[in-house]
PDB file of N, CA and C in Angstrom:
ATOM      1  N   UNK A   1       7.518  -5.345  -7.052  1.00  0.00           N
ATOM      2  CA  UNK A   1       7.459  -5.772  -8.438  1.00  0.00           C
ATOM      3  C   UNK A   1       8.397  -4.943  -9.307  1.00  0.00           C
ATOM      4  N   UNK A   2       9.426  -3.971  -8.493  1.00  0.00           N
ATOM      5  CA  UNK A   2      10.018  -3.491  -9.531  1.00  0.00           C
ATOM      6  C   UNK A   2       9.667  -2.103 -10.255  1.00  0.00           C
ATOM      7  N   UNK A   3       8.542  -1.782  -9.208  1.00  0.00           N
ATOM      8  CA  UNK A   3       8.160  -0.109 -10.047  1.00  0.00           C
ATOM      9  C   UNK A   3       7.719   0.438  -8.689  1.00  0.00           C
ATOM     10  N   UNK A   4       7.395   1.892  -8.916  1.00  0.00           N
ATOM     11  CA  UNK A   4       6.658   2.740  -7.962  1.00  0.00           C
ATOM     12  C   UNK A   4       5.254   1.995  -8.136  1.00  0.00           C
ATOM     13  N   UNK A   5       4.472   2.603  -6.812  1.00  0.00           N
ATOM     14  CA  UNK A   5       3.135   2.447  -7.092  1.00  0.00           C
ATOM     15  C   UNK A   5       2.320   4.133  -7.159  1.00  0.00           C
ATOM     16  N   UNK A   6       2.336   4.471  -8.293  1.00  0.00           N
ATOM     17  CA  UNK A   6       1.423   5.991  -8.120  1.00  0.00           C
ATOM     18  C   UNK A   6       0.410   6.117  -8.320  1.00  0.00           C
ATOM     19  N   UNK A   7      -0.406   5.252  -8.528  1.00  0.00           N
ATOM     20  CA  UNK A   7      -1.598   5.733  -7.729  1.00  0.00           C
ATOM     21  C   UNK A   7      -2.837   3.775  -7.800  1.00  0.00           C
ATOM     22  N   UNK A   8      -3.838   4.035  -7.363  1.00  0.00           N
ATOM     23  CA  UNK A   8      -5.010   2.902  -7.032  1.00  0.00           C
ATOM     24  C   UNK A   8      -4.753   1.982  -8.482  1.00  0.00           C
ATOM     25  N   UNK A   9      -4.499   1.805  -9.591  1.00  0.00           N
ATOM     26  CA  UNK A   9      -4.226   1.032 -10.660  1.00  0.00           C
ATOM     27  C   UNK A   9      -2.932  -0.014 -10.543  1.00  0.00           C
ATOM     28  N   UNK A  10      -2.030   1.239 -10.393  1.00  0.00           N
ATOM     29  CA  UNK A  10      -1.146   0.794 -10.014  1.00  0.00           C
ATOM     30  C   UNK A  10      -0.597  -0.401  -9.162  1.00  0.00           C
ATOM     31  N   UNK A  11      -0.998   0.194  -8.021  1.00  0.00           N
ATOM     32  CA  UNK A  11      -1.436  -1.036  -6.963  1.00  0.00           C
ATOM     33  C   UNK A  11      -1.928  -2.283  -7.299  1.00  0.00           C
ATOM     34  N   UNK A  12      -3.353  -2.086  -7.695  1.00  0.00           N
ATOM     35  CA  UNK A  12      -4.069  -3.620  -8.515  1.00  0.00           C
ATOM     36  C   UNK A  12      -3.397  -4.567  -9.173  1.00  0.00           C
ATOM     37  N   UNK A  13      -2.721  -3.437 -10.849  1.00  0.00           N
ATOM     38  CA  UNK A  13      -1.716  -4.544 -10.925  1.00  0.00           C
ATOM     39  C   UNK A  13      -0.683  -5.362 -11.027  1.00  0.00           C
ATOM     40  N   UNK A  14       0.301  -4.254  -9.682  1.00  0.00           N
ATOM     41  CA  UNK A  14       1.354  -4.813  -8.966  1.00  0.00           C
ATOM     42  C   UNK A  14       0.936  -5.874  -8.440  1.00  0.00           C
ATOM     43  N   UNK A  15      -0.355  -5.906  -7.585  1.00  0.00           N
ATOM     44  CA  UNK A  15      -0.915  -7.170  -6.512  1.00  0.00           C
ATOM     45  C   UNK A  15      -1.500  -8.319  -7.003  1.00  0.00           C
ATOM     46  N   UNK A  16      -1.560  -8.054  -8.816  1.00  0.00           N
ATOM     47  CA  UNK A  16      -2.419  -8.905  -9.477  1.00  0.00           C
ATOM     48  C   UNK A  16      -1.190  -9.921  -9.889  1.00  0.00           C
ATOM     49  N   UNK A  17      -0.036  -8.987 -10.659  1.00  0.00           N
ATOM     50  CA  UNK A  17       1.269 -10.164 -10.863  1.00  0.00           C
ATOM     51  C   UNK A  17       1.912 -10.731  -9.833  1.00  0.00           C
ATOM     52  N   UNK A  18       1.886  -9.767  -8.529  1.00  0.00           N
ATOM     53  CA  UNK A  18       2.858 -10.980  -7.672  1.00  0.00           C
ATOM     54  C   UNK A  18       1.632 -11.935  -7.598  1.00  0.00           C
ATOM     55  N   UNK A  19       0.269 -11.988  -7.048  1.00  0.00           N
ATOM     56  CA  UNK A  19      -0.513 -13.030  -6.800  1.00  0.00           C
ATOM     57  C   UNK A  19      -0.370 -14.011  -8.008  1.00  0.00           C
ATOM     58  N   UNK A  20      -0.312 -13.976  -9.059  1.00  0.00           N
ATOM     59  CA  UNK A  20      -0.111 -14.488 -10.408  1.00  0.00           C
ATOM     60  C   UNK A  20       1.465 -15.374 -10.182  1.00  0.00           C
ATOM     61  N   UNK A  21       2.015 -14.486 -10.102  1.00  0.00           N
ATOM     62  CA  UNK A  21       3.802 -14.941  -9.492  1.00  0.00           C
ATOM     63  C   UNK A  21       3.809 -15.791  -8.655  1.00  0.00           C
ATOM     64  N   UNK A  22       3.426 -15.896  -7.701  1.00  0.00           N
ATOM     65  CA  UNK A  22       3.231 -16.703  -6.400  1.00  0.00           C
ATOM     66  C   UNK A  22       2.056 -17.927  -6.011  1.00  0.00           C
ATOM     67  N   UNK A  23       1.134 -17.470  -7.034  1.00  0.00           N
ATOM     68  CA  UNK A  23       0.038 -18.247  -6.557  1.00  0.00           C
ATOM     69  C   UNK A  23      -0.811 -18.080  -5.274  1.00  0.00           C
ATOM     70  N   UNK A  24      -1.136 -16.744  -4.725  1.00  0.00           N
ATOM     71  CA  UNK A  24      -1.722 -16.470  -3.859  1.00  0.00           C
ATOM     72  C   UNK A  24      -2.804 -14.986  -3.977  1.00  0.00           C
ATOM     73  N   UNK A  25      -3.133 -14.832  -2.933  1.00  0.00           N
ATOM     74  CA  UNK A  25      -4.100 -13.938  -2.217  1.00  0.00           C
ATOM     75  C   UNK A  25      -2.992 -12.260  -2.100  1.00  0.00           C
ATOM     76  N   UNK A  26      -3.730 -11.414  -2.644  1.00  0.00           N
ATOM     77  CA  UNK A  26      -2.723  -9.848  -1.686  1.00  0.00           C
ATOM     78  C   UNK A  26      -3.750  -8.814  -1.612  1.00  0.00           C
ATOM     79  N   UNK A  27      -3.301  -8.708  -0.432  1.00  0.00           N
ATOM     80  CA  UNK A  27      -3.767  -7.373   0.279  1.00  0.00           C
ATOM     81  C   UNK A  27      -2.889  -6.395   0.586  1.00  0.00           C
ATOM     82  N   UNK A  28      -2.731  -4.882  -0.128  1.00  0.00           N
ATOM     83  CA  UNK A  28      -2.352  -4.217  -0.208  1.00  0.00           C
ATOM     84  C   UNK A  28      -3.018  -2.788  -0.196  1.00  0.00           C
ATOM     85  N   UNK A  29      -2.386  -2.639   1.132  1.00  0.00           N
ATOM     86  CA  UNK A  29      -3.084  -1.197   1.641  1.00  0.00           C
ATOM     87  C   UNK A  29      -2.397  -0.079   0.764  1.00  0.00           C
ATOM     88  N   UNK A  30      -3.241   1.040   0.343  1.00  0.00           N
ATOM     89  CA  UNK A  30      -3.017   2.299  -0.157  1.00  0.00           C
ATOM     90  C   UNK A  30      -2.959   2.973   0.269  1.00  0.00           C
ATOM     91  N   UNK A  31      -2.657   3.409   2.075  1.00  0.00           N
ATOM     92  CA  UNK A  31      -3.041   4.205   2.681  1.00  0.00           C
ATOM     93  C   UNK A  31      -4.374   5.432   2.526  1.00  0.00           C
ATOM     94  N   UNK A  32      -4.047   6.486   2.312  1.00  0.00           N
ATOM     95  CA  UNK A  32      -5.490   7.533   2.126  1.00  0.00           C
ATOM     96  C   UNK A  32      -6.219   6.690   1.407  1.00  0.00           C
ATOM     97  N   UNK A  33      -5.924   5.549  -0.179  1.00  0.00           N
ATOM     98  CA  UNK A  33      -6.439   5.548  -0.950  1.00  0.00           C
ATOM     99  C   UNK A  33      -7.088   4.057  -0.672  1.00  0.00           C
ATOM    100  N   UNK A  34      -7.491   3.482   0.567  1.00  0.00           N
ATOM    101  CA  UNK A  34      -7.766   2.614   0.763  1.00  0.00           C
ATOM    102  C   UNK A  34      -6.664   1.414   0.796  1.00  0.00           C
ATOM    103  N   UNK A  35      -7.340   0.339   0.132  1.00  0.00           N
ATOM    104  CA  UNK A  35      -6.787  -1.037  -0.133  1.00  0.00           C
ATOM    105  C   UNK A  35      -7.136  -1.885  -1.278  1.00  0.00           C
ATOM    106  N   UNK A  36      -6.341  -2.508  -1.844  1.00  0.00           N
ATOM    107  CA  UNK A  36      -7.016  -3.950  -2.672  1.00  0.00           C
ATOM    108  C   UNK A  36      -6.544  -4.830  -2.565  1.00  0.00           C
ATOM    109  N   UNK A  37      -7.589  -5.919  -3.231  1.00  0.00           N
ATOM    110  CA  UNK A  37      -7.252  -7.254  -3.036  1.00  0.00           C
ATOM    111  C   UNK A  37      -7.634  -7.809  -4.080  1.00  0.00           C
ATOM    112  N   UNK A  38      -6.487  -8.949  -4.444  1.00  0.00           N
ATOM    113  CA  UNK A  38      -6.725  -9.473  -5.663  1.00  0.00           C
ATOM    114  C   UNK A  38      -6.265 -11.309  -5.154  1.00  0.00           C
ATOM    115  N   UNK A  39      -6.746 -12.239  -6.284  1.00  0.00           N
ATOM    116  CA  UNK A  39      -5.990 -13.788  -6.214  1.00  0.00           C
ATOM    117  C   UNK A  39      -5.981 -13.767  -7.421  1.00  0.00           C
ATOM    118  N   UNK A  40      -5.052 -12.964  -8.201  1.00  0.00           N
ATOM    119  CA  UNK A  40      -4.663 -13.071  -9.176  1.00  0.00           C
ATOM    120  C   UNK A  40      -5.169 -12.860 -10.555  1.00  0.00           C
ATOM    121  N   UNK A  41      -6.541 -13.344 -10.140  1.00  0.00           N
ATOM    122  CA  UNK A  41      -8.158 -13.118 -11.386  1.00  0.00           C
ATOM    123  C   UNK A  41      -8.750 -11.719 -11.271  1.00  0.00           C
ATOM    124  N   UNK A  42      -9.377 -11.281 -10.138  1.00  0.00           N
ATOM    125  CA  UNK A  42     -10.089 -10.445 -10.198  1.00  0.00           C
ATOM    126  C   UNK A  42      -9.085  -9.465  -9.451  1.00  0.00           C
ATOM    127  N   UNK A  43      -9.784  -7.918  -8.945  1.00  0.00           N
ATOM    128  CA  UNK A  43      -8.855  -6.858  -8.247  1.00  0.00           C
ATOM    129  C   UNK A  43     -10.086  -6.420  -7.905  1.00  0.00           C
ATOM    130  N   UNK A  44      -9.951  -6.333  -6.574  1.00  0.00           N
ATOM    131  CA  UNK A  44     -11.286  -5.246  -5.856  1.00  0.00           C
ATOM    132  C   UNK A  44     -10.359  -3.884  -4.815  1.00  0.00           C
ATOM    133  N   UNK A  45     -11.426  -3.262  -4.940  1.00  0.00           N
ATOM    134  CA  UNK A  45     -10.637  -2.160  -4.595  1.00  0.00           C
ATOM    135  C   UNK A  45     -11.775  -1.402  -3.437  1.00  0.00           C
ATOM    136  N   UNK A  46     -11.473  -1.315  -1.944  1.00  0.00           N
ATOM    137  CA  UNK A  46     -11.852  -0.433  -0.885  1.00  0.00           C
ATOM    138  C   UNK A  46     -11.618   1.077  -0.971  1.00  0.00           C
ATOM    139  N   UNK A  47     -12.786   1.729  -1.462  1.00  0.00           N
ATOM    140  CA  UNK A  47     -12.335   3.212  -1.322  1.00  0.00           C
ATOM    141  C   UNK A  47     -12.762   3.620  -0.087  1.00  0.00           C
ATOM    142  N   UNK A  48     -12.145   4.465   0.492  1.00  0.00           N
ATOM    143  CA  UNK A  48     -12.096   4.881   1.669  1.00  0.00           C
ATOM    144  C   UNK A  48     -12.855   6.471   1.798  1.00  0.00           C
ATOM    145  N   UNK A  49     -13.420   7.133   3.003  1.00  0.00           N
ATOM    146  CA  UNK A  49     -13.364   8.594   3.269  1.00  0.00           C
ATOM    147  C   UNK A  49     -12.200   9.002   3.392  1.00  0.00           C
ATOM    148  N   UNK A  50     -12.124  10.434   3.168  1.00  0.00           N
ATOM    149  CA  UNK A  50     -11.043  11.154   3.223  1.00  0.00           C
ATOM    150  C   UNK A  50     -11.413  11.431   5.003  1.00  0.00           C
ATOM    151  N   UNK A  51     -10.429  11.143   5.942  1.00  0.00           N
ATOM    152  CA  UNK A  51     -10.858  11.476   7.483  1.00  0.00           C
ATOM    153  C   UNK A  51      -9.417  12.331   7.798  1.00  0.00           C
ATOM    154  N   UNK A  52      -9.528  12.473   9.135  1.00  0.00           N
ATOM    155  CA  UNK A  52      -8.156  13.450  10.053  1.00  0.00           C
ATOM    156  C   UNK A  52      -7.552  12.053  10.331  1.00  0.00           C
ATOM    157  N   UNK A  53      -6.461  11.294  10.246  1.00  0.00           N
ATOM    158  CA  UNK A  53      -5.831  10.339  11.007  1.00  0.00           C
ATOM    159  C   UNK A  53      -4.630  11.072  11.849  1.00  0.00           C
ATOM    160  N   UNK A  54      -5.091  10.854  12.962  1.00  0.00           N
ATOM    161  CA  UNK A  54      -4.300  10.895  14.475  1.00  0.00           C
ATOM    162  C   UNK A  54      -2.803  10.336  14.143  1.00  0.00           C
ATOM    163  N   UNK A  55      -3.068   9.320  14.011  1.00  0.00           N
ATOM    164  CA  UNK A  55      -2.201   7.997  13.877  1.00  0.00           C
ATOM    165  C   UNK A  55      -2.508   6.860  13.257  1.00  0.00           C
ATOM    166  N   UNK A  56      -1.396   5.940  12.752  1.00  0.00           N
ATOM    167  CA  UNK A  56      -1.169   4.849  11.932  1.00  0.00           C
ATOM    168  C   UNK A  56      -1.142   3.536  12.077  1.00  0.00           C
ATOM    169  N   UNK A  57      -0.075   3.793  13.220  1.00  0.00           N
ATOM    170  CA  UNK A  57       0.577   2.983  13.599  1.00  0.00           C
ATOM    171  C   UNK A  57      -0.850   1.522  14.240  1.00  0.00           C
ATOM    172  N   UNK A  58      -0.486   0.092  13.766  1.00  0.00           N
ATOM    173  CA  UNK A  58      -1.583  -0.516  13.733  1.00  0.00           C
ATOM    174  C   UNK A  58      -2.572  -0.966  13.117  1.00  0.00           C
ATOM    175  N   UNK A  59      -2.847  -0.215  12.128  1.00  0.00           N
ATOM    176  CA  UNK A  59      -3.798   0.126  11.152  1.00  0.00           C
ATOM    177  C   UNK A  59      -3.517  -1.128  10.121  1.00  0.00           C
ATOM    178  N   UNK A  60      -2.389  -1.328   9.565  1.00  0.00           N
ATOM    179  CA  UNK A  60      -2.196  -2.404   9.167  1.00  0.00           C
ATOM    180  C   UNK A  60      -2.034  -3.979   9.389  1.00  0.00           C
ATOM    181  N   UNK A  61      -1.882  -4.001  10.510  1.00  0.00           N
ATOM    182  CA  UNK A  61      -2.328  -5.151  11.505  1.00  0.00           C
ATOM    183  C   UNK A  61      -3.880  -5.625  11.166  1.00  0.00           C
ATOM    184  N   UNK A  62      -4.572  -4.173  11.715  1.00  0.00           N
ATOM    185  CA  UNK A  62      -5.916  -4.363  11.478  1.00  0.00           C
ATOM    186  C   UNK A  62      -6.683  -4.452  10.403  1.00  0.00           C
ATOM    187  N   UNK A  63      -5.955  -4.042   9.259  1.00  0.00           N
ATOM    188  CA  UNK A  63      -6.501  -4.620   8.502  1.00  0.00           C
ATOM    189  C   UNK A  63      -6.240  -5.977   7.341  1.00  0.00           C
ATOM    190  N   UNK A  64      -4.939  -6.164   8.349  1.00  0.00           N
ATOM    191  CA  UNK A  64      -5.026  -7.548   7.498  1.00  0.00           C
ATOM    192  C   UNK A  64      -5.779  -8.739   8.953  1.00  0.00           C
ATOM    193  N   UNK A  65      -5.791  -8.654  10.172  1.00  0.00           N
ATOM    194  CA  UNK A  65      -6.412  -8.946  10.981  1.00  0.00           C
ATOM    195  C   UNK A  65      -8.100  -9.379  10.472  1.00  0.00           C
ATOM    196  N   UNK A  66      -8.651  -8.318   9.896  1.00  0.00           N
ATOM    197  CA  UNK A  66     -10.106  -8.038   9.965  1.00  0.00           C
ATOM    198  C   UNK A  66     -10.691  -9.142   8.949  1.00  0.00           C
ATOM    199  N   UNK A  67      -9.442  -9.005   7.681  1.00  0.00           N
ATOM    200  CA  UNK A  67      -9.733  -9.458   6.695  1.00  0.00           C
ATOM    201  C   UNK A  67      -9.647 -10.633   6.538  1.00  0.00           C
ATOM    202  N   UNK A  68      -9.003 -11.352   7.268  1.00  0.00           N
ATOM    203  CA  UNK A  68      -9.097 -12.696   7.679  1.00  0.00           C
ATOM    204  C   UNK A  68      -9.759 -13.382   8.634  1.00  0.00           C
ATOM    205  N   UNK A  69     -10.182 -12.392   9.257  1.00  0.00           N
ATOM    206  CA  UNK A  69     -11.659 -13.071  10.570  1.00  0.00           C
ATOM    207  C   UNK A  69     -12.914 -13.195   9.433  1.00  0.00           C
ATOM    208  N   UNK A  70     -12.838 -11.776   8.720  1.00  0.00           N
ATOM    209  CA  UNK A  70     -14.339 -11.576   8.005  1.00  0.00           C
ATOM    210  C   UNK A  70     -13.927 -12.854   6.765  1.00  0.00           C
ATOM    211  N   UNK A  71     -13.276 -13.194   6.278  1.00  0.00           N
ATOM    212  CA  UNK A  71     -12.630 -14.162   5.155  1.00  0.00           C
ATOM    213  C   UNK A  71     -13.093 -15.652   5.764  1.00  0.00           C
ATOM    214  N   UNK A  72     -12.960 -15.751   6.959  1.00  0.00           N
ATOM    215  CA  UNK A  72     -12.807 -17.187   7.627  1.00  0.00           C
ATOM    216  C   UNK A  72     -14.304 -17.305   8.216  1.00  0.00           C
ATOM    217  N   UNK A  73     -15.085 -15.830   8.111  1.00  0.00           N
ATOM    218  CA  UNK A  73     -16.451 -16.187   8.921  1.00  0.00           C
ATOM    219  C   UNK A  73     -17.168 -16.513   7.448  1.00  0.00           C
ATOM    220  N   UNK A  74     -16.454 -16.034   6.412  1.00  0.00           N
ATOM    221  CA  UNK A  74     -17.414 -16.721   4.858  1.00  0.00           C
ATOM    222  C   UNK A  74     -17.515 -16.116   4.074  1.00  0.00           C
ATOM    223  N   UNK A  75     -17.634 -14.589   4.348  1.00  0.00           N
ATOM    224  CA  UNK A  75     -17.629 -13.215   3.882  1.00  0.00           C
ATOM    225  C   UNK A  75     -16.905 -13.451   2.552  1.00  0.00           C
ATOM    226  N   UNK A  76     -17.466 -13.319   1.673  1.00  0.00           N
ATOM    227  CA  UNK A  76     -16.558 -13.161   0.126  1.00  0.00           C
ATOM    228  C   UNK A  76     -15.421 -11.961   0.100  1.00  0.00           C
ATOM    229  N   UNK A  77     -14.570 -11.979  -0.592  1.00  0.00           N
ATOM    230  CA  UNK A  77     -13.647 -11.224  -0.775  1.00  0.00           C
ATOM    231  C   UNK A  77     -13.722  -9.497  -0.759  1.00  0.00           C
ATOM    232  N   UNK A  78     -15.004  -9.062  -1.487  1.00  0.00           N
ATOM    233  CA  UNK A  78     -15.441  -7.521  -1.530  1.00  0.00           C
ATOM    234  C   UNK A  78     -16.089  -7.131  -0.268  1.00  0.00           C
ATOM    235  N   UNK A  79     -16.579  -8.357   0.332  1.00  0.00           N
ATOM    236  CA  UNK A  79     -17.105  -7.584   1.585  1.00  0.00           C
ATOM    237  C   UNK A  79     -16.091  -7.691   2.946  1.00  0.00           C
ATOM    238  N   UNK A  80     -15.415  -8.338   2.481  1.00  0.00           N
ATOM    239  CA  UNK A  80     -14.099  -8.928   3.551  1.00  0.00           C
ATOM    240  C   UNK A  80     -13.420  -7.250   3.706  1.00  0.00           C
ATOM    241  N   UNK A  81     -13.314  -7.364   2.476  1.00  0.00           N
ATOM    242  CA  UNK A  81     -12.348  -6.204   2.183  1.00  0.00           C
ATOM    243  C   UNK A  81     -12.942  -5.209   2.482  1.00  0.00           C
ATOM    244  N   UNK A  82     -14.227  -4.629   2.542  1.00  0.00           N
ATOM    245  CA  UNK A  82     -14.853  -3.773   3.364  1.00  0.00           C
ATOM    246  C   UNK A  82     -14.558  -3.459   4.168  1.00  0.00           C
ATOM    247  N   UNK A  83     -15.279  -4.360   5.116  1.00  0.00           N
ATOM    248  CA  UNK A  83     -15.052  -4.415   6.350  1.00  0.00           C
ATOM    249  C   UNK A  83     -13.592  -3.877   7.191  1.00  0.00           C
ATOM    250  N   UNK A  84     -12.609  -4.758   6.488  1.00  0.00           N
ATOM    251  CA  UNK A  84     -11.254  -4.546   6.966  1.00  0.00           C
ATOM    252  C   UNK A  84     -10.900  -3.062   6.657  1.00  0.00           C
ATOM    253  N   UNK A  85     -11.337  -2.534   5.626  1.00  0.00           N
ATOM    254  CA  UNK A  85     -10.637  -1.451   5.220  1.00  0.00           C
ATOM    255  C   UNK A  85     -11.168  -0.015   5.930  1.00  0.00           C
ATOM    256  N   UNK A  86     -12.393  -0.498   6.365  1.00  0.00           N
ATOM    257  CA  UNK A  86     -12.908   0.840   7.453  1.00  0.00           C
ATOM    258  C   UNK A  86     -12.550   0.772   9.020  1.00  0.00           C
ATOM    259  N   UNK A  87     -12.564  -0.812   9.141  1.00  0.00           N
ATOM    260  CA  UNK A  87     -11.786  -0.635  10.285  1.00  0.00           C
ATOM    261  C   UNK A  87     -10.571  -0.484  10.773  1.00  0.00           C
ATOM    262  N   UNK A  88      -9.858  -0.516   9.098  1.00  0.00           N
ATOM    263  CA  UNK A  88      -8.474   0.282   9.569  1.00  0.00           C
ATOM    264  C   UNK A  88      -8.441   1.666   9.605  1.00  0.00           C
ATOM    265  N   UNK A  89      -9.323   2.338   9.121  1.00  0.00           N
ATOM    266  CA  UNK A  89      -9.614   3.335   8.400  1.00  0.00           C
ATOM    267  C   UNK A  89     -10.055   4.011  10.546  1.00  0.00           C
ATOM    268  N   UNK A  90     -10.773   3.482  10.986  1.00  0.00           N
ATOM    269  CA  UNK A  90     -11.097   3.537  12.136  1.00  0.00           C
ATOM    270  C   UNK A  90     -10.050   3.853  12.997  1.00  0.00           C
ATOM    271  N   UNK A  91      -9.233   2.875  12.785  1.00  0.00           N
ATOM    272  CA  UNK A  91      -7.834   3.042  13.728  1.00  0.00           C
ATOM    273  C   UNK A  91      -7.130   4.354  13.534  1.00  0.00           C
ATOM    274  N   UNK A  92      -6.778   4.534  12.343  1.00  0.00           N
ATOM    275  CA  UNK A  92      -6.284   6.000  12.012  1.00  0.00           C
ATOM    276  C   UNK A  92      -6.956   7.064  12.616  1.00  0.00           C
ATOM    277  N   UNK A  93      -8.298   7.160  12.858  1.00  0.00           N
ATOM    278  CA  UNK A  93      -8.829   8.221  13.510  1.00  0.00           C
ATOM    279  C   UNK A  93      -8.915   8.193  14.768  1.00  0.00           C
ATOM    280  N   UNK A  94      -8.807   7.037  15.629  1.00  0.00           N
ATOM    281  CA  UNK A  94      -8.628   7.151  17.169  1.00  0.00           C
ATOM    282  C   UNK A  94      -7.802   7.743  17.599  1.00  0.00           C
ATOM    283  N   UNK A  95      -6.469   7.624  17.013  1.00  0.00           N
ATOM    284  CA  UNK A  95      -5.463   8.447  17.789  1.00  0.00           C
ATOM    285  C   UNK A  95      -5.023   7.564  19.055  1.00  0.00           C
ATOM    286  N   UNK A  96      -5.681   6.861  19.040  1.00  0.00           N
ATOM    287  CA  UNK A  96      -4.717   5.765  20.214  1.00  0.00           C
ATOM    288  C   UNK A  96      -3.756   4.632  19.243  1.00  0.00           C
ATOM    289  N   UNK A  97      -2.884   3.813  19.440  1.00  0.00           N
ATOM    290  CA  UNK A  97      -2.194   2.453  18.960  1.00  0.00           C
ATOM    291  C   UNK A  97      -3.307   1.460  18.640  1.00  0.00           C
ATOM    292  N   UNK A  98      -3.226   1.152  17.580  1.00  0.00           N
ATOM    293  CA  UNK A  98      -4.271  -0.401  17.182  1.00  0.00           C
ATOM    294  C   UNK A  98      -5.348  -0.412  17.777  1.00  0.00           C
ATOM    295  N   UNK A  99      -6.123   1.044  17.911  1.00  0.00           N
ATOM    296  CA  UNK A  99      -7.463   0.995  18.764  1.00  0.00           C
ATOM    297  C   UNK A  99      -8.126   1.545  17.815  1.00  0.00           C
ATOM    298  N   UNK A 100      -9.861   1.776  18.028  1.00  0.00           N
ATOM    299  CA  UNK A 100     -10.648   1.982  17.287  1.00  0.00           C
ATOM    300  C   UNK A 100     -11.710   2.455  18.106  1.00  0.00           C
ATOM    301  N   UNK A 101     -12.805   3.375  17.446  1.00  0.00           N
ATOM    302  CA  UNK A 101     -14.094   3.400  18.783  1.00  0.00           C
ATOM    303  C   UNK A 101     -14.886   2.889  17.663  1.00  0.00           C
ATOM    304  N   UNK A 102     -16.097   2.405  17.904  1.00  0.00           N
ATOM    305  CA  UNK A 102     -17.318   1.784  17.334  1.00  0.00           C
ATOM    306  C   UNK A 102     -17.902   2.424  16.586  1.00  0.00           C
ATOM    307  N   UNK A 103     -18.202   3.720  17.063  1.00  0.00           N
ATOM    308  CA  UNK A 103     -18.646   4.834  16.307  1.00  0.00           C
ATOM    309  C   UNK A 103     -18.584   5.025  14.818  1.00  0.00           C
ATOM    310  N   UNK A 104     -17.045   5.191  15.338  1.00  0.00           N
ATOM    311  CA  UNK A 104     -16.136   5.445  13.916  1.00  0.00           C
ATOM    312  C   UNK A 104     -15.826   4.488  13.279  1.00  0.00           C
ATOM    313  N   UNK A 105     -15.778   3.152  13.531  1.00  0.00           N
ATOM    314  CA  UNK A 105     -16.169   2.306  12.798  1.00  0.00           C
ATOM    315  C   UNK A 105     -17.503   1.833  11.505  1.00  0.00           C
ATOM    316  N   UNK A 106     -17.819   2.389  12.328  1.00  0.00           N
ATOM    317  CA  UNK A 106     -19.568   2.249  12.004  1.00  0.00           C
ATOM    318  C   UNK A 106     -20.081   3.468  10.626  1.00  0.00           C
ATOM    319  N   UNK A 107     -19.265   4.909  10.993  1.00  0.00           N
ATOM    320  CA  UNK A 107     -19.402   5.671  10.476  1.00  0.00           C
ATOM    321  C   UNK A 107     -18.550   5.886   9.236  1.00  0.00           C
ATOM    322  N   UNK A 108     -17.405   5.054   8.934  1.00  0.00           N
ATOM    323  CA  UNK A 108     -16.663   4.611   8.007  1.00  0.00           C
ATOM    324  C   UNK A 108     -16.922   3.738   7.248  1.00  0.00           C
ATOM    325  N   UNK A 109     -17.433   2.655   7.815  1.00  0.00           N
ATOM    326  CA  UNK A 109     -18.249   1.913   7.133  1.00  0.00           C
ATOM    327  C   UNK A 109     -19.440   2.070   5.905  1.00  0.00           C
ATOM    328  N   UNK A 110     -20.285   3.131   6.766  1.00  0.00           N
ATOM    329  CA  UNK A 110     -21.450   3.968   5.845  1.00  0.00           C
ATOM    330  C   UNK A 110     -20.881   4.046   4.383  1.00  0.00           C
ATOM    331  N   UNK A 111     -19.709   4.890   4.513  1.00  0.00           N
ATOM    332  CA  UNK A 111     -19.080   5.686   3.376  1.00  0.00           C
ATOM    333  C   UNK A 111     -17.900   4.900   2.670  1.00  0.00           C
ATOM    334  N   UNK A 112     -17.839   3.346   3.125  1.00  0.00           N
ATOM    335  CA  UNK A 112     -16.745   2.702   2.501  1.00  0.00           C
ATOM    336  C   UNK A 112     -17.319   1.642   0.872  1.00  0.00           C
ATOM    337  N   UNK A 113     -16.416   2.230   0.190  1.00  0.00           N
ATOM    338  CA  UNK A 113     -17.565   1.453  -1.075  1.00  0.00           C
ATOM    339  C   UNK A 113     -16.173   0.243  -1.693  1.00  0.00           C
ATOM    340  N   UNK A 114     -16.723  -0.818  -2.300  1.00  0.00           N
ATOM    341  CA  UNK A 114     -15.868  -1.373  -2.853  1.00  0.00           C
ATOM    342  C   UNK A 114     -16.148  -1.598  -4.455  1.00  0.00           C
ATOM    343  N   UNK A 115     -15.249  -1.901  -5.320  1.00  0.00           N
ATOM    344  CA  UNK A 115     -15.432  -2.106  -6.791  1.00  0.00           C
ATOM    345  C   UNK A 115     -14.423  -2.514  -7.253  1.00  0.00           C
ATOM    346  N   UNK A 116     -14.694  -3.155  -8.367  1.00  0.00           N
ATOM    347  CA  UNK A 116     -13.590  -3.932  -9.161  1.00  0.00           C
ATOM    348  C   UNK A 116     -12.469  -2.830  -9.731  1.00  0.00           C
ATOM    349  N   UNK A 117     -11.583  -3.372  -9.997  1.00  0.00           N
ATOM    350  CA  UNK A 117     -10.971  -2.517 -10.980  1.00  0.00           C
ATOM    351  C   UNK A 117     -10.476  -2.876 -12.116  1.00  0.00           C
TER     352      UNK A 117
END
């Protein structure tokens, strides 16, 4: 859109005008700082734990992956985005490529909150 993004606002509403611009859906990961998602109206925002990430690589796959299984099983948008955002959040801490353990899924989850912005 033409600017930095420095910090979780930012993001929102960069993702709020292109969705506005385009007429669509964005998901835009923040790395440490989670993710949001907006269709242009609203902006929700996945805060994440602060964890050790191993590795990355994947993580974004998975969570645009997640967010469209949990999206397509019915899941509204804040919980979509949940979901997706701990289990990317997951991947980062395995330390393997696009893998995850359950555990840590599970345990990311606990601590993953979502809210408007």
């Amino acid at each position: 859109m033409g600017r930095a993004i420095q910090n979780v606002h930012d993001g929102g509403i960069a993702a709020q005008q292109f969705a506005r611009k385009w007429g669509c859906q964005v998901l835009l990961s923040l790395d440490r700082d989670g993710a949001v998602w907006t269709d242009g109206c609203k902006i929700w925002w996945a805060r994440v734990p602060r964890v050790q990430i191993r590795q990355s690589v994947g993580a974004g796959d998975a969570l645009l992956g997640a967010f469209l299984h949990f999206s397509l099983q019915g899941f509204p948008p804040p919980k979509a985005l949940r979901f997706a955002t701990a289990l990317a959040t997951a991947v980062t801490i395995s330390g393997e490529i696009a893998r995850f353990r359950a555990n840590d899924m599970e345990s990311v989850l606990t601590q993953t909150s979502v809210e408007p912005l």
